[in-house]
PDB file of N, CA and C in Angstrom:
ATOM      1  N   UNK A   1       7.421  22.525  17.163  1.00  0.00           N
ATOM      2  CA  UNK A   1       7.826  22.288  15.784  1.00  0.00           C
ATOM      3  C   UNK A   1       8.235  20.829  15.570  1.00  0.00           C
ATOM      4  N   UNK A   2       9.261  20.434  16.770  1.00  0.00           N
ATOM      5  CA  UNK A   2       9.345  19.146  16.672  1.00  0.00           C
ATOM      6  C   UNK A   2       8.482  17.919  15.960  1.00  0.00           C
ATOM      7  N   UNK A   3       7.009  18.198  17.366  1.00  0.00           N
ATOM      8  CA  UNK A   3       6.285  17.718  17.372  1.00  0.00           C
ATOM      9  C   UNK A   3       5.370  17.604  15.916  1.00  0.00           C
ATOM     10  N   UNK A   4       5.000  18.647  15.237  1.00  0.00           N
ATOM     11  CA  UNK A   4       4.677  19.128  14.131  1.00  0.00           C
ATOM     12  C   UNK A   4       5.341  17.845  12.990  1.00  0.00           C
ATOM     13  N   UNK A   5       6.772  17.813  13.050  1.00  0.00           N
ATOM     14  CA  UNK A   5       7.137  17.305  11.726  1.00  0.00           C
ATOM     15  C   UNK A   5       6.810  15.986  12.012  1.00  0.00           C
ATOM     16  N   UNK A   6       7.092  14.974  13.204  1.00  0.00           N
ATOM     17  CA  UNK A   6       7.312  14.132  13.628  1.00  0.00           C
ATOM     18  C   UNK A   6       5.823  13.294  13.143  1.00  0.00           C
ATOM     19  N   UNK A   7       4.536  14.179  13.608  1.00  0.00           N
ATOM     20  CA  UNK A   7       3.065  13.839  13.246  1.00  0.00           C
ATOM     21  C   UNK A   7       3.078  13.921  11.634  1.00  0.00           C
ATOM     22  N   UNK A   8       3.626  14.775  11.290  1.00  0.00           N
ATOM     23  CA  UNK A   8       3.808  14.662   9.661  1.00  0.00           C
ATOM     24  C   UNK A   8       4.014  13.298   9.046  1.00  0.00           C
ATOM     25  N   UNK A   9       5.059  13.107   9.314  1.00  0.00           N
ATOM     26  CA  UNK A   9       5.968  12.039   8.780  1.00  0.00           C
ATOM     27  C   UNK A   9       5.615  10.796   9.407  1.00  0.00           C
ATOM     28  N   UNK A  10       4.989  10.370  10.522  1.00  0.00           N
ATOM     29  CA  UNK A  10       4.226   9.583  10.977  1.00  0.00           C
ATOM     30  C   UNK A  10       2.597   9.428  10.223  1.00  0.00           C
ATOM     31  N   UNK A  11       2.095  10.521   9.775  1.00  0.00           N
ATOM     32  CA  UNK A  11       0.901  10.487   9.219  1.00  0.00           C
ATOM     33  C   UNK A  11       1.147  10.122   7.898  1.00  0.00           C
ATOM     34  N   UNK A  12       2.249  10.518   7.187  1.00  0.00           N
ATOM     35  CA  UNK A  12       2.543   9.865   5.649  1.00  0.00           C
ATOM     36  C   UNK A  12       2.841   8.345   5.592  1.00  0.00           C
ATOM     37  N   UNK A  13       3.964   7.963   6.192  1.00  0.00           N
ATOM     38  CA  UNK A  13       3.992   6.754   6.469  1.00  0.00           C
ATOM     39  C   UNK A  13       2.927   5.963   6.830  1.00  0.00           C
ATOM     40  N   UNK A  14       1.930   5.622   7.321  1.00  0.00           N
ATOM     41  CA  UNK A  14       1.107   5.459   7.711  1.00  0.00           C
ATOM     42  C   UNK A  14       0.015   5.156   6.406  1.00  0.00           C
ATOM     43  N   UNK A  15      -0.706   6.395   6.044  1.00  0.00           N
ATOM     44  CA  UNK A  15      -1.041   6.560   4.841  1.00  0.00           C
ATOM     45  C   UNK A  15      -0.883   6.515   3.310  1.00  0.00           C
ATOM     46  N   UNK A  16       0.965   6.110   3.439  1.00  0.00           N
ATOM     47  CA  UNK A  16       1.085   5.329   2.155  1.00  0.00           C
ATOM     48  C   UNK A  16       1.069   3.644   1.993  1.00  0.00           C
ATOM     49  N   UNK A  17       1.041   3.429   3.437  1.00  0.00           N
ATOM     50  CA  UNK A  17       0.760   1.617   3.541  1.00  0.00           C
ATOM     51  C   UNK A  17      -0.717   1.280   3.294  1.00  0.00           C
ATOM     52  N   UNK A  18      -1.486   2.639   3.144  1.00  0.00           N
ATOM     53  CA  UNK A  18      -3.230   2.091   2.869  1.00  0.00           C
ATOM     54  C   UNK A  18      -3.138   1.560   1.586  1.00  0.00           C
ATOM     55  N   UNK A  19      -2.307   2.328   0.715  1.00  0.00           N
ATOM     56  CA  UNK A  19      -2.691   2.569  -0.548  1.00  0.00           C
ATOM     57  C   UNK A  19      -1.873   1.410  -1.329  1.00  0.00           C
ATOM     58  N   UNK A  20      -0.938   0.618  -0.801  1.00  0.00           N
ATOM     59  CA  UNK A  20       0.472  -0.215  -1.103  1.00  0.00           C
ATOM     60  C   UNK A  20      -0.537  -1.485  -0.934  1.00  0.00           C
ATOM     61  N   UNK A  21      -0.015  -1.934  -2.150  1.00  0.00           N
ATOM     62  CA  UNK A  21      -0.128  -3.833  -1.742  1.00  0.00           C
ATOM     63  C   UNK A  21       0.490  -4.560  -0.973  1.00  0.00           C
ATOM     64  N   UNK A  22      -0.055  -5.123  -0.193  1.00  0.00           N
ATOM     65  CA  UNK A  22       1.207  -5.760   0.728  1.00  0.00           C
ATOM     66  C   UNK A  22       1.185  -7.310   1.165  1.00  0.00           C
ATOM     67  N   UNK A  23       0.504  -7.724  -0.033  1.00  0.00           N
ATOM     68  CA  UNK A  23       0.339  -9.120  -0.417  1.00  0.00           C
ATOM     69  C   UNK A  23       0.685  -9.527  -1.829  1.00  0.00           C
ATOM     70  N   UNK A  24       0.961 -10.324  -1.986  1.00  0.00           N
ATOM     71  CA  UNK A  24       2.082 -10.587  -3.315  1.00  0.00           C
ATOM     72  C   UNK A  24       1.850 -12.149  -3.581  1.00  0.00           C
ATOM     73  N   UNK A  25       0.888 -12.864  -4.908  1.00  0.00           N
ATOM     74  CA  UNK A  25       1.134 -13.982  -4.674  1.00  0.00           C
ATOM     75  C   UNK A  25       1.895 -14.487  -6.119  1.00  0.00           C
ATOM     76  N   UNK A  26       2.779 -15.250  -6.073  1.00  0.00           N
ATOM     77  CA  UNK A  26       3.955 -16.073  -7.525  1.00  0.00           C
ATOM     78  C   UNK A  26       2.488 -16.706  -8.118  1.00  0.00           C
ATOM     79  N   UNK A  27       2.723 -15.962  -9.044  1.00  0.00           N
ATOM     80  CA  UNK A  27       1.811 -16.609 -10.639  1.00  0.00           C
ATOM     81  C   UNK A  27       2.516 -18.313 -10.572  1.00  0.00           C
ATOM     82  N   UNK A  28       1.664 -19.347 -10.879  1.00  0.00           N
ATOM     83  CA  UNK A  28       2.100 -20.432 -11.286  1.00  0.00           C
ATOM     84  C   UNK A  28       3.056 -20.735 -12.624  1.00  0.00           C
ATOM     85  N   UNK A  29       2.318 -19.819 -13.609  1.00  0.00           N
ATOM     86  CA  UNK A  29       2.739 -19.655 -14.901  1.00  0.00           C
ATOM     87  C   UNK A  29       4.395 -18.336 -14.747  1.00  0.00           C
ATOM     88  N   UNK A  30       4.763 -18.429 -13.827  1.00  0.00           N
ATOM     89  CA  UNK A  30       6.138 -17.232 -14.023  1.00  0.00           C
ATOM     90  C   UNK A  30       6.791 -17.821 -15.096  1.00  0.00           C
ATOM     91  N   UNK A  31       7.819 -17.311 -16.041  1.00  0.00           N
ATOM     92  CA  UNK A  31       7.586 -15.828 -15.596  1.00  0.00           C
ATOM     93  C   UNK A  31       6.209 -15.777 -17.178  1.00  0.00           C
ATOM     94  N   UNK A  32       5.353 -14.969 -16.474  1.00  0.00           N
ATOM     95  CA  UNK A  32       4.595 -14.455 -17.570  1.00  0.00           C
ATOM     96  C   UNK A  32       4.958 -13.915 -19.011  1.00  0.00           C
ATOM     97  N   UNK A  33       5.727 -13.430 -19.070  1.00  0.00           N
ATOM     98  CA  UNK A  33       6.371 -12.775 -20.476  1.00  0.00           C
ATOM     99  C   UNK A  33       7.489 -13.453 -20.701  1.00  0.00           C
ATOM    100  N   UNK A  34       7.535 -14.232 -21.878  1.00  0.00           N
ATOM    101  CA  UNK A  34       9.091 -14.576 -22.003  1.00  0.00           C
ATOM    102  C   UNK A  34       9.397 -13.900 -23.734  1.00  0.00           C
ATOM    103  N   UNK A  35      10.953 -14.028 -24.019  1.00  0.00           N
ATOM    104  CA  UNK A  35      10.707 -13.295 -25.233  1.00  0.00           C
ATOM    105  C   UNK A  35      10.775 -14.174 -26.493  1.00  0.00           C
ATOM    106  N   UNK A  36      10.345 -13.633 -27.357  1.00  0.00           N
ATOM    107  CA  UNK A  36       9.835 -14.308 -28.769  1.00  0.00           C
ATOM    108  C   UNK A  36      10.164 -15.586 -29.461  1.00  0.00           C
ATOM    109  N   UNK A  37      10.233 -15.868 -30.115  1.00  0.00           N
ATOM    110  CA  UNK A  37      10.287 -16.879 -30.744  1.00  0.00           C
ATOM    111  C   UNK A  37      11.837 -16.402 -31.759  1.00  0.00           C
ATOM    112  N   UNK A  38      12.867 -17.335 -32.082  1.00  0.00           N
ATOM    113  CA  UNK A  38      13.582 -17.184 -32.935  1.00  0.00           C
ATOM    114  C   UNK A  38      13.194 -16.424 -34.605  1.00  0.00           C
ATOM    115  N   UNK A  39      13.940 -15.634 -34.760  1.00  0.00           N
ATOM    116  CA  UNK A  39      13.731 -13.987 -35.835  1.00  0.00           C
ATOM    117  C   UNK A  39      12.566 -13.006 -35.579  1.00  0.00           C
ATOM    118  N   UNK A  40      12.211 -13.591 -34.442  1.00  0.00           N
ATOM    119  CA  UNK A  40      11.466 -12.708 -33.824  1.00  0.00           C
ATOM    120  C   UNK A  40      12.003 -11.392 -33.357  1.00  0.00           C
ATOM    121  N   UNK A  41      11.639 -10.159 -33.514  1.00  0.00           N
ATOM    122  CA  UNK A  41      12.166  -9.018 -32.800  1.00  0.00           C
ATOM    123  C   UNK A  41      12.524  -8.842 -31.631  1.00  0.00           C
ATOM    124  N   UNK A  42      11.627  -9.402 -30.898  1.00  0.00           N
ATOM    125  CA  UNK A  42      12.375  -9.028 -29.541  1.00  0.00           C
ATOM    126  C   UNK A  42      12.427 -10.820 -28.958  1.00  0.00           C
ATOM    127  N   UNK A  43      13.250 -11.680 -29.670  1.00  0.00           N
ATOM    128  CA  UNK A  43      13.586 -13.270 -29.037  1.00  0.00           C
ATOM    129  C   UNK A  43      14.968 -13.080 -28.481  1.00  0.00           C
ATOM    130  N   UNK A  44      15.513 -12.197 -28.009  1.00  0.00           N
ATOM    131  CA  UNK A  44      16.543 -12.261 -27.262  1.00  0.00           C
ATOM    132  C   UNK A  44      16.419 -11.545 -25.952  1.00  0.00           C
ATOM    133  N   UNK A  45      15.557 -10.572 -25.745  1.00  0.00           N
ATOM    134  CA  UNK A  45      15.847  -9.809 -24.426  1.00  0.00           C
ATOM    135  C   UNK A  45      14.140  -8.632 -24.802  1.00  0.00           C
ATOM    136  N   UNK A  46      13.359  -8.752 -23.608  1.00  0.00           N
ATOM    137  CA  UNK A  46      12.212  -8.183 -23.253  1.00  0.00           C
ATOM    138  C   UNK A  46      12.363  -7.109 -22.021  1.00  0.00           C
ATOM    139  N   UNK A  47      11.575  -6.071 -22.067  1.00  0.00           N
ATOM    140  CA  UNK A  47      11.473  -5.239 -20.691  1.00  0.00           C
ATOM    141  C   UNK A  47      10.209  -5.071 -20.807  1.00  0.00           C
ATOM    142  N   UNK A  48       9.767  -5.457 -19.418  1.00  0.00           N
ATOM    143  CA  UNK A  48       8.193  -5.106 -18.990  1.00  0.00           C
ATOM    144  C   UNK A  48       7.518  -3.675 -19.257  1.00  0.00           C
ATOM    145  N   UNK A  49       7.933  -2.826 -19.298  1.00  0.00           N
ATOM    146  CA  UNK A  49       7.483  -1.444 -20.060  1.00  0.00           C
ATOM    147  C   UNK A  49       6.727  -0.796 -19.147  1.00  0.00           C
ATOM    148  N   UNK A  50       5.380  -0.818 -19.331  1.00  0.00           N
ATOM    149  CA  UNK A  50       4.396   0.146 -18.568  1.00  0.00           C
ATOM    150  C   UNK A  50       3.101  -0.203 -19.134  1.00  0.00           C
ATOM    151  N   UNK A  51       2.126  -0.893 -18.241  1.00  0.00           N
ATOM    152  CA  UNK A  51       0.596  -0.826 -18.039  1.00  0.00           C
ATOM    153  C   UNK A  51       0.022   0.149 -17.531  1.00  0.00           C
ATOM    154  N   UNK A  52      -0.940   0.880 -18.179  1.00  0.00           N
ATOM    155  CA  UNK A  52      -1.744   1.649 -18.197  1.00  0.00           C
ATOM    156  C   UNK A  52      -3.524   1.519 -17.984  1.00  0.00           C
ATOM    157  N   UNK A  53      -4.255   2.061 -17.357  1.00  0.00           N
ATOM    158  CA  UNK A  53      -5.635   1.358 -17.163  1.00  0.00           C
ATOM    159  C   UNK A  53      -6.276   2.912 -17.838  1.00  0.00           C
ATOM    160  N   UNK A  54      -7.151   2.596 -18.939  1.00  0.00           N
ATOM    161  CA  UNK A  54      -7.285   3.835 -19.765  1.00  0.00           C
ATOM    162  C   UNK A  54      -8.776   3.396 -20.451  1.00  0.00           C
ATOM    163  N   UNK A  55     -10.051   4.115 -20.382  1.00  0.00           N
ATOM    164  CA  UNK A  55     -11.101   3.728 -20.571  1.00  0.00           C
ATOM    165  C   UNK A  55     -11.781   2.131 -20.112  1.00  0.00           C
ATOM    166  N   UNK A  56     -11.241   2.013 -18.977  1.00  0.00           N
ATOM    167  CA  UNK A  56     -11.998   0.595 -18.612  1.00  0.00           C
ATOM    168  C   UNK A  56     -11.140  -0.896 -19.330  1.00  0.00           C
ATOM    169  N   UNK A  57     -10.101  -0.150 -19.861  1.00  0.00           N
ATOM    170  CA  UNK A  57      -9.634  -1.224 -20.502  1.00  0.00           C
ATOM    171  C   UNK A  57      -7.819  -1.277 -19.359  1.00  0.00           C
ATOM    172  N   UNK A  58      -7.027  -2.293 -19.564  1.00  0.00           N
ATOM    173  CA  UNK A  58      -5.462  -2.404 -19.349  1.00  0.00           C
ATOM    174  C   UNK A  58      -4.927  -2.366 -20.988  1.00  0.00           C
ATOM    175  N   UNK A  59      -3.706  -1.450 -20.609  1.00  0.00           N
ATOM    176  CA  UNK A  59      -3.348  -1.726 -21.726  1.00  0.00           C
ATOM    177  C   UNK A  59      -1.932  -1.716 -21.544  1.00  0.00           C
ATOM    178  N   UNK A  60      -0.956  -2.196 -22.882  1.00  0.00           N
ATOM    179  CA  UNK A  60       0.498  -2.553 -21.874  1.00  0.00           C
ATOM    180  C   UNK A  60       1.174  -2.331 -23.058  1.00  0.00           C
ATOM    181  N   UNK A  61       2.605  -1.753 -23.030  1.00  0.00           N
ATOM    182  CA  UNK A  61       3.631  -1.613 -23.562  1.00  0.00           C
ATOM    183  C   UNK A  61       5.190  -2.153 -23.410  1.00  0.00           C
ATOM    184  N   UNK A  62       5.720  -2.899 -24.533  1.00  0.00           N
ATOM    185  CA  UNK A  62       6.765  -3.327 -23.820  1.00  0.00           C
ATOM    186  C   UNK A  62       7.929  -3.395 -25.215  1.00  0.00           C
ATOM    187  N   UNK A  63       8.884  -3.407 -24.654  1.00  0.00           N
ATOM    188  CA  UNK A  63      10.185  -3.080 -25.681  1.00  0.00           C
ATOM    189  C   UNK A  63      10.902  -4.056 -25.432  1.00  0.00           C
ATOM    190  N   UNK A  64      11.981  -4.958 -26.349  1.00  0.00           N
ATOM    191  CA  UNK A  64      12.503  -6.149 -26.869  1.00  0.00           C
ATOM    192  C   UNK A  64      13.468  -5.797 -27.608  1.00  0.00           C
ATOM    193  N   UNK A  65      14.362  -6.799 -27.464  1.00  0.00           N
ATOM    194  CA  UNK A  65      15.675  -6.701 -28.654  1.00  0.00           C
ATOM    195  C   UNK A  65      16.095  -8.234 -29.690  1.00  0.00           C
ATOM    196  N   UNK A  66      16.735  -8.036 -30.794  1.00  0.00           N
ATOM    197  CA  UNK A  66      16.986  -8.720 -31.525  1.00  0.00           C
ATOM    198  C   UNK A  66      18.568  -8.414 -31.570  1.00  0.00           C
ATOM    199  N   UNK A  67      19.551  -9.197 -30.674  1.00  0.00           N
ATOM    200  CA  UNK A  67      20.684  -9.002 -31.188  1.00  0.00           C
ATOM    201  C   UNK A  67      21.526  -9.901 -32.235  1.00  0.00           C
ATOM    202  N   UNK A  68      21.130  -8.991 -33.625  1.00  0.00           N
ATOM    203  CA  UNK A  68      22.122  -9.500 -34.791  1.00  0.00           C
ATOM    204  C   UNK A  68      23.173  -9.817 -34.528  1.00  0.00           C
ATOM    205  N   UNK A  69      23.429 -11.159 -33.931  1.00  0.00           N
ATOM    206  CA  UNK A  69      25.078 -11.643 -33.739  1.00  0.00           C
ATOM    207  C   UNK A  69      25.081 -12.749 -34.845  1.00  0.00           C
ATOM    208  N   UNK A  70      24.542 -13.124 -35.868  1.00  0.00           N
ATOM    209  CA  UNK A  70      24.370 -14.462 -36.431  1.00  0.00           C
ATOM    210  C   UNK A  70      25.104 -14.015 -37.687  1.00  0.00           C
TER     211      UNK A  70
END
């Protein structure tokens, strides 16, 4: 049984490093997204959201804030 889990958990590990990137290179242009322009909706604070790859296309969603302190 030991043996059993041990090959398990050795075989997952293993098999989730195929699938993992494990090269990473810094965009020149970082950071890629910055947020808006002044009265802009989201010119104070951005979150990267979620890319999606959906008919051959990328497509991306992302949420921003405008904090009315003025």
């Amino acid at each position: 049984m030991k043996t059993s889990v041990f090959s398990f958990l050795l075989l997952t590990f293993f098999s989730l490093n195929l699938y993992c990137q494990v090269h990473w290179e810094k965009h020149p242009d970082n950071p890629v997204m910055v947020p808006g322009s002044a009265g802009e909706w989201d010119e104070d604070y951005i979150n990267p959201g979620s890319i999606v790859y959906y008919d051959s296309t990328y497509h991306m969603w992302y949420s921003g804030s405008w904090f009315n302190s003025r």
